[in-house]
Protein backbone atom coordinates (compact mmCIF):
# COMPACT_ATOMS: atom_id res chain seq x y z
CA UNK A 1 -21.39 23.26 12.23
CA UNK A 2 -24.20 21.71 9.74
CA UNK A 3 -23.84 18.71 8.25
CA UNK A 4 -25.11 18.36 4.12
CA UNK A 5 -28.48 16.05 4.03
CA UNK A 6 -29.61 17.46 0.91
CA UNK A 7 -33.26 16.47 1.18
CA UNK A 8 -35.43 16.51 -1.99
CA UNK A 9 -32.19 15.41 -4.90
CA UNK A 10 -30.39 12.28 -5.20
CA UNK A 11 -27.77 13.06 -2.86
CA UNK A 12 -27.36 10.45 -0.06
CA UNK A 13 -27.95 11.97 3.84
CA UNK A 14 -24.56 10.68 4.71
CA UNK A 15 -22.41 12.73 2.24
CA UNK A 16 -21.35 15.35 4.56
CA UNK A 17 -19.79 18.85 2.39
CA UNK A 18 -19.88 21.45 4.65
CA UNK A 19 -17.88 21.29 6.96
CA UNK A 20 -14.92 23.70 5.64
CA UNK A 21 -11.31 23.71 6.85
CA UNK A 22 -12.40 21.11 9.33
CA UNK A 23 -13.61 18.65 7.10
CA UNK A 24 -11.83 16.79 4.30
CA UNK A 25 -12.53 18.69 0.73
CA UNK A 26 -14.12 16.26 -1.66
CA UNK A 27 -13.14 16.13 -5.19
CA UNK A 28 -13.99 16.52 -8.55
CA UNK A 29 -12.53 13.87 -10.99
CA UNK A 30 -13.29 16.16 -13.71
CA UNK A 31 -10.48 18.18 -12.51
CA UNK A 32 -7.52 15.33 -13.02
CA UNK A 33 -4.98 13.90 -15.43
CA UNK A 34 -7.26 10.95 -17.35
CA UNK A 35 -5.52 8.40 -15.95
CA UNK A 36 -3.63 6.49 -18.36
CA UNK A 37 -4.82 3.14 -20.19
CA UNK A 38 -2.00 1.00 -19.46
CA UNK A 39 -3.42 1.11 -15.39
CA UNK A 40 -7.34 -0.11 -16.24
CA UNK A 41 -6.51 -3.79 -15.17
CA UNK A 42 -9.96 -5.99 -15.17
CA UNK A 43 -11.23 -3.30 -12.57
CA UNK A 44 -12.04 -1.34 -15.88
CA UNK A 45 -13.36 -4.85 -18.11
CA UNK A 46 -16.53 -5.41 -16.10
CA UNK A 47 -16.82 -8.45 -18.37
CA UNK A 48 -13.66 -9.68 -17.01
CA UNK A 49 -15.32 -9.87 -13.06
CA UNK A 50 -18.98 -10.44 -14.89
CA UNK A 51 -19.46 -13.51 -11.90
CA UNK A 52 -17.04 -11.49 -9.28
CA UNK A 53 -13.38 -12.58 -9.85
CA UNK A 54 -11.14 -12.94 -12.78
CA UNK A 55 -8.79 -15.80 -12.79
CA UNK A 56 -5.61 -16.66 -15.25
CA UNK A 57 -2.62 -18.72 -15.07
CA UNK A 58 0.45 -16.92 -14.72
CA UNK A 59 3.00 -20.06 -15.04
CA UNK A 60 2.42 -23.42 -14.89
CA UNK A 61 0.22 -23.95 -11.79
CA UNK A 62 0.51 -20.51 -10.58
CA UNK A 63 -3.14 -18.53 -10.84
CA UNK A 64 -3.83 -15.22 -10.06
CA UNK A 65 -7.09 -14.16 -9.02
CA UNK A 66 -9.08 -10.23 -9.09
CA UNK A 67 -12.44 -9.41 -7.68
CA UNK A 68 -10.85 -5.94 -10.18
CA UNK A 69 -10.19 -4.11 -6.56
CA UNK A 70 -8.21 -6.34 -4.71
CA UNK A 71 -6.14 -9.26 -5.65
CA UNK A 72 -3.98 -12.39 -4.61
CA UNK A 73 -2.72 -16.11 -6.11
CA UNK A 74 -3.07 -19.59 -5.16
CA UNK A 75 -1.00 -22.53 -6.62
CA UNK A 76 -2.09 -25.97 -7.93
CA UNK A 77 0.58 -28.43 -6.66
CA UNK A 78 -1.27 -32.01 -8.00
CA UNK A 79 -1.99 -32.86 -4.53
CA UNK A 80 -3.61 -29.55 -2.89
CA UNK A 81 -3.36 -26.16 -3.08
CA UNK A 82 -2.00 -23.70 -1.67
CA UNK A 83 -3.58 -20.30 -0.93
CA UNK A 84 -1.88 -17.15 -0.75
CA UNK A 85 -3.91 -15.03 1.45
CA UNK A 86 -7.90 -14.60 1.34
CA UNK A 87 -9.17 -11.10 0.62
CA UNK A 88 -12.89 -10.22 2.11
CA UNK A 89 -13.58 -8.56 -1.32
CA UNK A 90 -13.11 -12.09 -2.80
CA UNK A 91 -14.65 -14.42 -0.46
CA UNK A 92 -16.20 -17.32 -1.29
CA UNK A 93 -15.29 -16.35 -4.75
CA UNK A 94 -11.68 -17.82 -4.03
CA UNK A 95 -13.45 -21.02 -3.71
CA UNK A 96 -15.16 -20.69 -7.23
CA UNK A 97 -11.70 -19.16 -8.76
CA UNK A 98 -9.93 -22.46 -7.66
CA UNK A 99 -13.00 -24.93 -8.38
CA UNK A 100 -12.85 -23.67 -12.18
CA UNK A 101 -9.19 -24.77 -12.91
CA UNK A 102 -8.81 -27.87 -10.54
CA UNK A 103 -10.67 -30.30 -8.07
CA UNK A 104 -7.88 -30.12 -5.51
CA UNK A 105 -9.05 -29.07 -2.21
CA UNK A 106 -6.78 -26.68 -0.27
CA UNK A 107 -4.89 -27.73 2.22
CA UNK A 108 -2.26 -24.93 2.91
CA UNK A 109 -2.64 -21.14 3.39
CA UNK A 110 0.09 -18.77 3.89
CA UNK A 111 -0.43 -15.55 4.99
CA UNK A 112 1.22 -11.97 3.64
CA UNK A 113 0.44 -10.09 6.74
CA UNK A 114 -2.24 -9.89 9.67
CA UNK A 115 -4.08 -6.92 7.76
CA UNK A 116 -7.77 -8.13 7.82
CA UNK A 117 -8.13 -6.65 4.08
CA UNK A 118 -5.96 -9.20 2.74
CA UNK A 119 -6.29 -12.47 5.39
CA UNK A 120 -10.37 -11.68 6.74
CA UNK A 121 -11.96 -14.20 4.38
CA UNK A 122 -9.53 -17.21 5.70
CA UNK A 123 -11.53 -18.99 7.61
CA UNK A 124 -13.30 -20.25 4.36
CA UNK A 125 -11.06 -22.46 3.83
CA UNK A 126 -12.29 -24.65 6.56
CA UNK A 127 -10.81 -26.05 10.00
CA UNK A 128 -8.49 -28.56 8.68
CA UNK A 129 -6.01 -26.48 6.50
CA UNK A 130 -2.19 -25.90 7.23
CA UNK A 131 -2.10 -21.56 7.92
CA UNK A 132 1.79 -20.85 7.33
CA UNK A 133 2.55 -16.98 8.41
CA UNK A 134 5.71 -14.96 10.14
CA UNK A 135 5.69 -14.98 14.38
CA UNK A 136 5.04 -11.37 13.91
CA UNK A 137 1.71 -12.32 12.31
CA UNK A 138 0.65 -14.76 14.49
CA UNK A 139 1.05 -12.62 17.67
CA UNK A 140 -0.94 -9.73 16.40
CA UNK A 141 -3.74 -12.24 15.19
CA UNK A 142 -3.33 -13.59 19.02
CA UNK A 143 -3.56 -10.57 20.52
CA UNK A 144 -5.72 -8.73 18.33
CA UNK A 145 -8.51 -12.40 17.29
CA UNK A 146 -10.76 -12.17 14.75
CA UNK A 147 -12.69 -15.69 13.95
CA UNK A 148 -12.30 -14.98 10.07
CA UNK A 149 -8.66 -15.01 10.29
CA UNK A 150 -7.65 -17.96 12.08
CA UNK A 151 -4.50 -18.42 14.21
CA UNK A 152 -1.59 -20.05 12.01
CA UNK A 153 -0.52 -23.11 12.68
CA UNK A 154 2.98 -22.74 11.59
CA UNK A 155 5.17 -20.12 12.03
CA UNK A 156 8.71 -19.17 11.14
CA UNK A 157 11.19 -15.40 11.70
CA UNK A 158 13.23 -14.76 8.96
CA UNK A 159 13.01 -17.79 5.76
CA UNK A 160 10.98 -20.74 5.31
CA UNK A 161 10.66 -23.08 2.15
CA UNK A 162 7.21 -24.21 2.00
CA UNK A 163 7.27 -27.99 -0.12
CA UNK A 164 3.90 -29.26 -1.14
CA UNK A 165 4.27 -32.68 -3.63
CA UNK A 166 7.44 -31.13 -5.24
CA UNK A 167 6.01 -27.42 -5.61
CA UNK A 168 8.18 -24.97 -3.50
CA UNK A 169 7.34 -21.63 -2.19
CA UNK A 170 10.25 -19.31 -0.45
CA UNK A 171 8.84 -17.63 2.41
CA UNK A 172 10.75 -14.69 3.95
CA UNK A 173 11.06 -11.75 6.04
CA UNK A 174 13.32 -8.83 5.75
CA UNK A 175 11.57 -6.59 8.48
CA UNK A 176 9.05 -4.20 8.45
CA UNK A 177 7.70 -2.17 5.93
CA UNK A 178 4.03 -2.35 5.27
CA UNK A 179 3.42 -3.77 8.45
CA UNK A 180 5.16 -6.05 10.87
CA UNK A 181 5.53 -9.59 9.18
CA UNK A 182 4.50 -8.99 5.86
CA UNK A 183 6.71 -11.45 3.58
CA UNK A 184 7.82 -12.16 0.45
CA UNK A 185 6.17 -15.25 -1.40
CA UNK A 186 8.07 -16.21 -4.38
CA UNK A 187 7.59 -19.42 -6.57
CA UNK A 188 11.00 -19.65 -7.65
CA UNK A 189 10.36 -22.52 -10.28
CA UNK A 190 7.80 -20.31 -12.21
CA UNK A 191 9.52 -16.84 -11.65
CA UNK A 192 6.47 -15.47 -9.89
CA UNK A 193 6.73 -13.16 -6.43
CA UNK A 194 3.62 -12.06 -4.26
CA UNK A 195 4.85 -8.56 -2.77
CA UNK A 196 1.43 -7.64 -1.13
CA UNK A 197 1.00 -4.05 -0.74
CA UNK A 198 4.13 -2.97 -1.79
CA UNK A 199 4.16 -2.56 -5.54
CA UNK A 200 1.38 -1.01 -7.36
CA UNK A 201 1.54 -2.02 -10.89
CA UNK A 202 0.10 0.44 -12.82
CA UNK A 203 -0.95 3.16 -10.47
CA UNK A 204 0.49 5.58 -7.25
CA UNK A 205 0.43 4.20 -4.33
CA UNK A 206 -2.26 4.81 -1.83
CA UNK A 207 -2.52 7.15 0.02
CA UNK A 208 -0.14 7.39 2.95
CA UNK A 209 2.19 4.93 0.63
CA UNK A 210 -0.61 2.33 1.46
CA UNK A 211 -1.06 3.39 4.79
CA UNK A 212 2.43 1.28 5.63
CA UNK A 213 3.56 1.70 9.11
CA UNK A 214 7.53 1.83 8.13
CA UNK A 215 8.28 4.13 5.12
CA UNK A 216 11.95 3.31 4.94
CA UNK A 217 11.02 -0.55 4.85
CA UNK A 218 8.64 0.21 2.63
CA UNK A 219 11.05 2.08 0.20
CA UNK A 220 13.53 -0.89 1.02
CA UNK A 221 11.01 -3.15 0.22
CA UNK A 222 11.05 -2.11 -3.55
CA UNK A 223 14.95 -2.38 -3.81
CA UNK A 224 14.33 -6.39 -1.89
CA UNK A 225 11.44 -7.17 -4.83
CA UNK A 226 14.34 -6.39 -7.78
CA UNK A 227 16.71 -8.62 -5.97
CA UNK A 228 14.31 -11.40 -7.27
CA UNK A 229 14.37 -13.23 -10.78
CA UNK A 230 10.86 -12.88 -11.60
CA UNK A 231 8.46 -12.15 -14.25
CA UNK A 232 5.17 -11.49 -12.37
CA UNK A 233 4.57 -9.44 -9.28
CA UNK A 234 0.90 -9.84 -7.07
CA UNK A 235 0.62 -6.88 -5.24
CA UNK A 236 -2.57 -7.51 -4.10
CA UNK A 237 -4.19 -4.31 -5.15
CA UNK A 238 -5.65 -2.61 -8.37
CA UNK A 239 -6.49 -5.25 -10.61
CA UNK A 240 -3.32 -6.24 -12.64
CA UNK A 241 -0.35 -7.93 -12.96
CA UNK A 242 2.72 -5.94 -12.68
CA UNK A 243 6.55 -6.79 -14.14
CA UNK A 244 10.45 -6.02 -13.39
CA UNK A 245 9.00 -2.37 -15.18
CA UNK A 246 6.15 -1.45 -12.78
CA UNK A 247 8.26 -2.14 -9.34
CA UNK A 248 11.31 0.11 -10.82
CA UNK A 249 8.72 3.04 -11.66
CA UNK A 250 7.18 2.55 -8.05
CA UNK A 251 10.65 2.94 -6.69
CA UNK A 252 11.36 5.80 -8.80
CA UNK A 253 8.30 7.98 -7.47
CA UNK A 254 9.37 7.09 -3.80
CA UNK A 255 12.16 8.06 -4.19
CA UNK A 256 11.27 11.35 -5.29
CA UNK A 257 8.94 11.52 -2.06
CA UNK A 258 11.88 10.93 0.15
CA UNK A 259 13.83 13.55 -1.85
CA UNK A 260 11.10 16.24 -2.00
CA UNK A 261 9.81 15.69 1.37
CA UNK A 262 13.18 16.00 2.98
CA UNK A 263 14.01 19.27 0.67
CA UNK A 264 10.29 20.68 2.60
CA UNK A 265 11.43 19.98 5.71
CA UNK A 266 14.48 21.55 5.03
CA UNK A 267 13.52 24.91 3.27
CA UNK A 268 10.59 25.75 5.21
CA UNK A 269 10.92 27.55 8.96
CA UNK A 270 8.17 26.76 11.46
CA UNK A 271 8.93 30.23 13.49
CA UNK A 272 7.27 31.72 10.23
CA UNK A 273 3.45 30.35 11.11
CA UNK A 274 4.42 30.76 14.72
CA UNK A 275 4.96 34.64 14.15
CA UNK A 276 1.80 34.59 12.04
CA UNK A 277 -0.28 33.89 15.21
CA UNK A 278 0.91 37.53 17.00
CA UNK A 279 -0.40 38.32 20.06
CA UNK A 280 -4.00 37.92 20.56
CA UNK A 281 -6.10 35.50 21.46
CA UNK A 282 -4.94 32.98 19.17
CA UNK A 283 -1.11 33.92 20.30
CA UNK A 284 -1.50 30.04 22.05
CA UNK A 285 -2.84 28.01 18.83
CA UNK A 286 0.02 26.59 18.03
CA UNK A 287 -2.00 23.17 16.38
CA UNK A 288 -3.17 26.00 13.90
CA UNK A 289 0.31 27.30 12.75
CA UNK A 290 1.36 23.55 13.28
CA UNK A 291 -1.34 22.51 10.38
CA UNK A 292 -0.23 25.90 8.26
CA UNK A 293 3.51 24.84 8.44
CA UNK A 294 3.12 21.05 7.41
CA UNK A 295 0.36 22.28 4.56
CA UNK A 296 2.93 24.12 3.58
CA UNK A 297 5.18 21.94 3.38
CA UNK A 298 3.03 19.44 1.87
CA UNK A 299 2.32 21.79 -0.97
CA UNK A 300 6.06 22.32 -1.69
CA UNK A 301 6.83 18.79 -2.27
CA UNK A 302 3.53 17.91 -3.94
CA UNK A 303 4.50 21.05 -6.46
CA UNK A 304 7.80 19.58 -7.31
CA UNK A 305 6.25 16.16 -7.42
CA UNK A 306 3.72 16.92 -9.92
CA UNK A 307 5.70 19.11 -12.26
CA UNK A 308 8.76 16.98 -12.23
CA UNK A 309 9.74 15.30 -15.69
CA UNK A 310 10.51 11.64 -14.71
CA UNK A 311 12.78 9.12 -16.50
CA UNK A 312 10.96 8.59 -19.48
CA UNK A 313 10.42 12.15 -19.90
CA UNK A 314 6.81 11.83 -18.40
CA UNK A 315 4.99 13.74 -15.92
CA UNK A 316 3.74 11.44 -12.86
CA UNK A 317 -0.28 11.96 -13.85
CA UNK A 318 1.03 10.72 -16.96
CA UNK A 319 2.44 7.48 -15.62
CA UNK A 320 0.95 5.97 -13.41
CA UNK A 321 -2.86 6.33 -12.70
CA UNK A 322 -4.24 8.56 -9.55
CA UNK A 323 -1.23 10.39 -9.02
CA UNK A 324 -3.02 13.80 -8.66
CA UNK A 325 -5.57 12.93 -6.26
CA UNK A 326 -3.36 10.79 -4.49
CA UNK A 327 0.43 12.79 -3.83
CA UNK A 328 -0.35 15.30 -1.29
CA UNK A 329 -1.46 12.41 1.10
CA UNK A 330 1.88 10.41 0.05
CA UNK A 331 3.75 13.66 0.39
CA UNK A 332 2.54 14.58 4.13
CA UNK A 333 3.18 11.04 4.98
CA UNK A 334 6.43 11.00 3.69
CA UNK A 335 7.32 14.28 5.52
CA UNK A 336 6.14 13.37 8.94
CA UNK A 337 7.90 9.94 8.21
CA UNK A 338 11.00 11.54 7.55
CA UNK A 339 10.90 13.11 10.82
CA UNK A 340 10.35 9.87 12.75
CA UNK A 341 12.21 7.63 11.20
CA UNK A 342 15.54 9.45 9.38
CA UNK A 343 18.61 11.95 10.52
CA UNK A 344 17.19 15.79 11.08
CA UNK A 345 20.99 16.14 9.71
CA UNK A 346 21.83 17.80 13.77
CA UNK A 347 20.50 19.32 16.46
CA UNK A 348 19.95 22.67 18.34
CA UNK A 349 22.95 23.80 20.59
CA UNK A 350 23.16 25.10 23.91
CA UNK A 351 23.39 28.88 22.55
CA UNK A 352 20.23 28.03 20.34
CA UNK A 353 21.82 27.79 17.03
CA UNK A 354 21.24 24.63 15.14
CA UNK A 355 24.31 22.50 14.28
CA UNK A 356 23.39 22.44 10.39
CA UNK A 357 21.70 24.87 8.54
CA UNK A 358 19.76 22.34 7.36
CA UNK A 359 18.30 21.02 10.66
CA UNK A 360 14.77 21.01 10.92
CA UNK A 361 12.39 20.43 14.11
């Protein structure tokens, strides 16, 4: 099996395209939905992140802060301020951010989650700052230390109400969806929430919805956001604000994964790749008709997914941008997801007939 090292054009050594089944495909943006304008955020106004970061009040000491890729907020309180979060892709650009709106030195963090993408620049911030975070949080950053994310220094398991000079913060935890401990930050006085990695404003998801490890929190997690008065959501992703409006059309396309991945799972029979495999020499390669059945599968839901006329009588690739590169990774996620974490609606009985016809494996 070769690997691609295209001497003599401009193609790097390390893009490797040849690998065939066994590799990923790469693709061809040509062949997608232009995503729509409404998703280009400052990630598509270079002169927006000209000196790396964008920065803009959202409500009266509330800031939010892009580096166009990722994203986060920090609030001026009159005597400190306090720091949601510290991307690596902003860095020491945080520290410019703040400098260019006040002179008050930082003196609390609180962390969304452990995930080093959001918390591995934190330890600019210095030695002397208070790190607020959920237990969860704290034990993986025990277990698992890194010296750029320091341990917190305050901890708490379900609700906390952070108080700097009058400015409030409501801290809380309503279990696991992205990943163990990620909160909810939500500055109640200025109607703004920090919901970091959950919403996307603008765009699909990630792939793998955001590569969360609990898909029903994380389709929970949507429903927990709209229990909130706010105006602003910081997602901490793709380079714009989002509203009430972009966490009810993030809801709406997971909840068409859970619906289409569950109506794949329970249309489609494995026995019909097993049979495929006769009995050869490749009677035993069962990973094979394994990968054929969930592909198939995959492609079901990702069919209805992308030909389905949403709410506002829009197609997905028309809503929200990346949806056709991105739903067949959402969709297999979903669908493996579904098996882990939700009813397979029975089981098989002793004389090998399944208690619903519409058990699956």
């Amino acid at each position: 099996m070769a690997t691609q090292t295209n001497p003599g054009n401009d193609r790097p050594a390390w893009l490797v395209d040849s690998l065939g089944p066994a590799g990923a495909a790469h693709v061809n943006p040509e062949d997608f939905t232009p995503p729509p304008e409404s998703s280009y955020g400052c990630l598509f106004h270079p002169d927006r992140i000209k000196n790396g970061y964008y920065v803009e009040e959202i409500s009266d000491g509330v800031y939010w802060v892009s580096s166009g890729w990722y994203d986060t907020m920090f609030v001026s309180t009159g005597n400190g301020i306090i720091a949601v979060d510290a991307p690596p892709a902003l860095g020491e650009n945080l520290l410019a951010a703040m400098e260019q709106v006040t002179d008050e030195p930082v003196t609390h963090v609180v962390y969304s989650h452990w995930h080093a993408d959001h918390i591995g620049a934190a330890s600019v911030y210095g030695p002397k700052v208070k790190i607020i975070a959920h237990e969860k949080t704290s034990e993986l950053l025990s277990r698992f230390p890194d010296p750029f994310r320091p341990i917190p220094t305050e901890t708490f398991s379900k609700d906390m109400t952070l108080d700097v000079n009058g400015v409030r913060l409501e801290l809380s935890y309503k279990g696991q969806n992205h990943s163990e401990g990620n909160i909810f930050i939500y500055a109640p006085r200025q109607k703004v929430l920090a919901a970091i990695d959950i919403a996307s404003p603008g765009w699909v998801t990630f792939r793998d919805c955001d590569s969360s490890e609990n898909f029903s929190g994380y389709e929970q997690a949507f429903r927990q956001i709209l229990e909130y008065d706010f105006n602003a959501v910081v997602s901490g992703h793709v380079s714009k604000l989002g509203d009430r409006k972009d966490v009810e059309e993030g809801l709406e396309y997971v909840e068409d994964l859970v619906r289409f991945a569950r109506e794949a799972l329970e249309t489609i029979p494995l026995d019909y790749f097993m049979k495929q495999l006769g009995d050869g020499r490749q009677k035993a390669a069962f990973r094979s008709a394994e990968e054929n059945y969930f592909n198939a599968m995959t492609n079901f839901a990702t069919k209805k997914m992308l030909e389905r006329t949403t709410s506002n009588g829009k197609r997905w690739a028309e809503r929200l941008n990346g949806v056709e590169a991105m739903t067949h990774h959402n969709v297999y996620s979903m669908i493996e997801k579904t098996r882990l974490e939700r009813t397979h609606n029975g089981y098989m009985k002793r004389d090998g007939k399944p208690s619903s016809p519409k058990f699956f494996m």
